[in-house]
Protein backbone atom coordinates (compact mmCIF):
# COMPACT_ATOMS: atom_id res chain seq x y z
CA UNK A 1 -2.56 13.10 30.30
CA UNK A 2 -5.04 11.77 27.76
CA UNK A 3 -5.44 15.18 26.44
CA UNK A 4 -2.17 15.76 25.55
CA UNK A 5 -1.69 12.58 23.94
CA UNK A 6 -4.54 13.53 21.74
CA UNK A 7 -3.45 16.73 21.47
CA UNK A 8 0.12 15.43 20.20
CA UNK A 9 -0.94 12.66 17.74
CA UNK A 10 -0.06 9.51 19.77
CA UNK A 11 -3.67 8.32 20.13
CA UNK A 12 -7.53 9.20 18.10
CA UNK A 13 -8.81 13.13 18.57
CA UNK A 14 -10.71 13.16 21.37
CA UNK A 15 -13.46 14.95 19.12
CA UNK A 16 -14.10 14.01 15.51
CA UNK A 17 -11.10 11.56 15.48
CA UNK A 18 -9.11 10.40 12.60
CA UNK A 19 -10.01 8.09 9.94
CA UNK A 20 -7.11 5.78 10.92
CA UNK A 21 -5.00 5.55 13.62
CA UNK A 22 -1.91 7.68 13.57
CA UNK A 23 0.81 5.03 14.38
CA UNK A 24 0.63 2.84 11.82
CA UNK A 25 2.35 3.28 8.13
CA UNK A 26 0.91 3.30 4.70
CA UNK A 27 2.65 2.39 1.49
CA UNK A 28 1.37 2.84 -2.17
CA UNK A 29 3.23 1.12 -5.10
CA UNK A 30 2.26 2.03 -8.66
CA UNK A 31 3.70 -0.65 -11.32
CA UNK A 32 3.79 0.08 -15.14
CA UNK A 33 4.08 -3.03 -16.71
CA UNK A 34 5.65 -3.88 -20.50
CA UNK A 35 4.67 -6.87 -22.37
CA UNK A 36 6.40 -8.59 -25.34
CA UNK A 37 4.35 -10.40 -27.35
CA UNK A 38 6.57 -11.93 -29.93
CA UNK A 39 9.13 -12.97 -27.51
CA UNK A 40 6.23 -13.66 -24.33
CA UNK A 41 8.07 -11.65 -22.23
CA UNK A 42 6.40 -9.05 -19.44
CA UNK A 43 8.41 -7.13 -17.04
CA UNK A 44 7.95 -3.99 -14.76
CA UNK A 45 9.21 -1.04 -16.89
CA UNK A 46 8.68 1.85 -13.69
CA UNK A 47 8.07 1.54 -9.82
CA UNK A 48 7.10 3.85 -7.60
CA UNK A 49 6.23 3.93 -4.21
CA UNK A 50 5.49 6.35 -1.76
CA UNK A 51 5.77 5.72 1.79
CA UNK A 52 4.43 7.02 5.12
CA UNK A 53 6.41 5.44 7.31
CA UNK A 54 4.23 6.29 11.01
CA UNK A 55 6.64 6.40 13.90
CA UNK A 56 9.18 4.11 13.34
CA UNK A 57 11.20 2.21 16.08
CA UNK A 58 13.40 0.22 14.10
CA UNK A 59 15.18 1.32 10.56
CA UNK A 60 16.26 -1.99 9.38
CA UNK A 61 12.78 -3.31 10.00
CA UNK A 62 11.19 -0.17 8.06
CA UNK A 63 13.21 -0.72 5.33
CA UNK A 64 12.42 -4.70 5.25
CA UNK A 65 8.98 -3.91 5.18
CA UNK A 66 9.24 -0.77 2.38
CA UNK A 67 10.98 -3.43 0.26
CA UNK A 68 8.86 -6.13 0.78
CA UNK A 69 5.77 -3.87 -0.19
CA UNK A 70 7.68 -3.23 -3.39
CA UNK A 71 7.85 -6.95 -4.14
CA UNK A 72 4.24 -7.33 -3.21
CA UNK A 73 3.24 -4.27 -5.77
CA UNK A 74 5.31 -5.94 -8.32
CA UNK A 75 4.08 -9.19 -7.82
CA UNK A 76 0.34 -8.04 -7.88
CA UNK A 77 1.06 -6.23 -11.17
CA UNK A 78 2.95 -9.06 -13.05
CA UNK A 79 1.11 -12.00 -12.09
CA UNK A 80 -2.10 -11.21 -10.53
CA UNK A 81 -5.59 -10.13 -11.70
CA UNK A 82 -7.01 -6.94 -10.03
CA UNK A 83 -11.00 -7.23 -9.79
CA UNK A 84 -12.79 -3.95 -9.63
CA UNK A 85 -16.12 -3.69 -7.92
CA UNK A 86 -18.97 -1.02 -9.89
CA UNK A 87 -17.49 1.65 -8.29
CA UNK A 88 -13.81 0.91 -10.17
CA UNK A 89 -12.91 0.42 -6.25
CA UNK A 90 -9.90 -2.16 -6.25
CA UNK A 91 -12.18 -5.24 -4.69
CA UNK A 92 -9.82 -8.22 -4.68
CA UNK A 93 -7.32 -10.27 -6.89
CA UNK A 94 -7.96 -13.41 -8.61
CA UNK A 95 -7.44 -16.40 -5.53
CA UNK A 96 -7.81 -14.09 -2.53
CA UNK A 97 -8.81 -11.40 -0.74
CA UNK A 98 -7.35 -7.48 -1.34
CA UNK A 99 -6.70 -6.62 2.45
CA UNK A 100 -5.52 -3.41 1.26
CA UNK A 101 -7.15 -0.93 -1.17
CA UNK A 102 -3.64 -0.55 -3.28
CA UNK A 103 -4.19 3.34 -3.57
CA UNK A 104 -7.72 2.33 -5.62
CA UNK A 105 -5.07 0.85 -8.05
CA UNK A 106 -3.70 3.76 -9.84
């Protein structure tokens, strides 16, 4: 049973594995971002995402959360400071923790 679960994608390899587990999603947002400097106005001029959505179980719910990623990719972009570590690897924003790599910030 176990080997045809690994076999079929629904849990790790059972030799070398995967890097991350294959039921969970993955969303990358990429924000270009125009600023006015007479007038003081900034505003997201593109947004892209791209979305690998895992297995999903519930539509409304998927799209909830593919929207909400959107927001959080905008929000990051418009209003937050993106700290690189020596590397240029995406390490944080200004007041918290990055618990996601943001596609190293394209």
């Amino acid at each position: 049973m176990f080997a045809s679960l690994a076999a079929g994608g629904g849990a790790r390899a059972a030799v070398g594995g995967w890097r991350y587990s294959r039921d969970c999603s993955r969303e990358a947002v990429q924000v270009r971002v125009c600023v006015d400097e007479e007038l003081g106005v900034l505003w997201a001029a593109r947004v892209v995402s791209v979305v690998d959505g895992g297995r999903i179980l519930n539509v409304k719910n998927a799209r909830s959360q593919i929207i909400d990623g959107l927001v959080m990719g905008i929000g990051v972009a418009l209003f937050e400071d993106v700290i690189f570590d020596a590397d240029d690897h995406a390490a944080g924003w200004r007041g918290r923790g990055l618990s996601i790599i943001l596609g190293e910030v394209l």
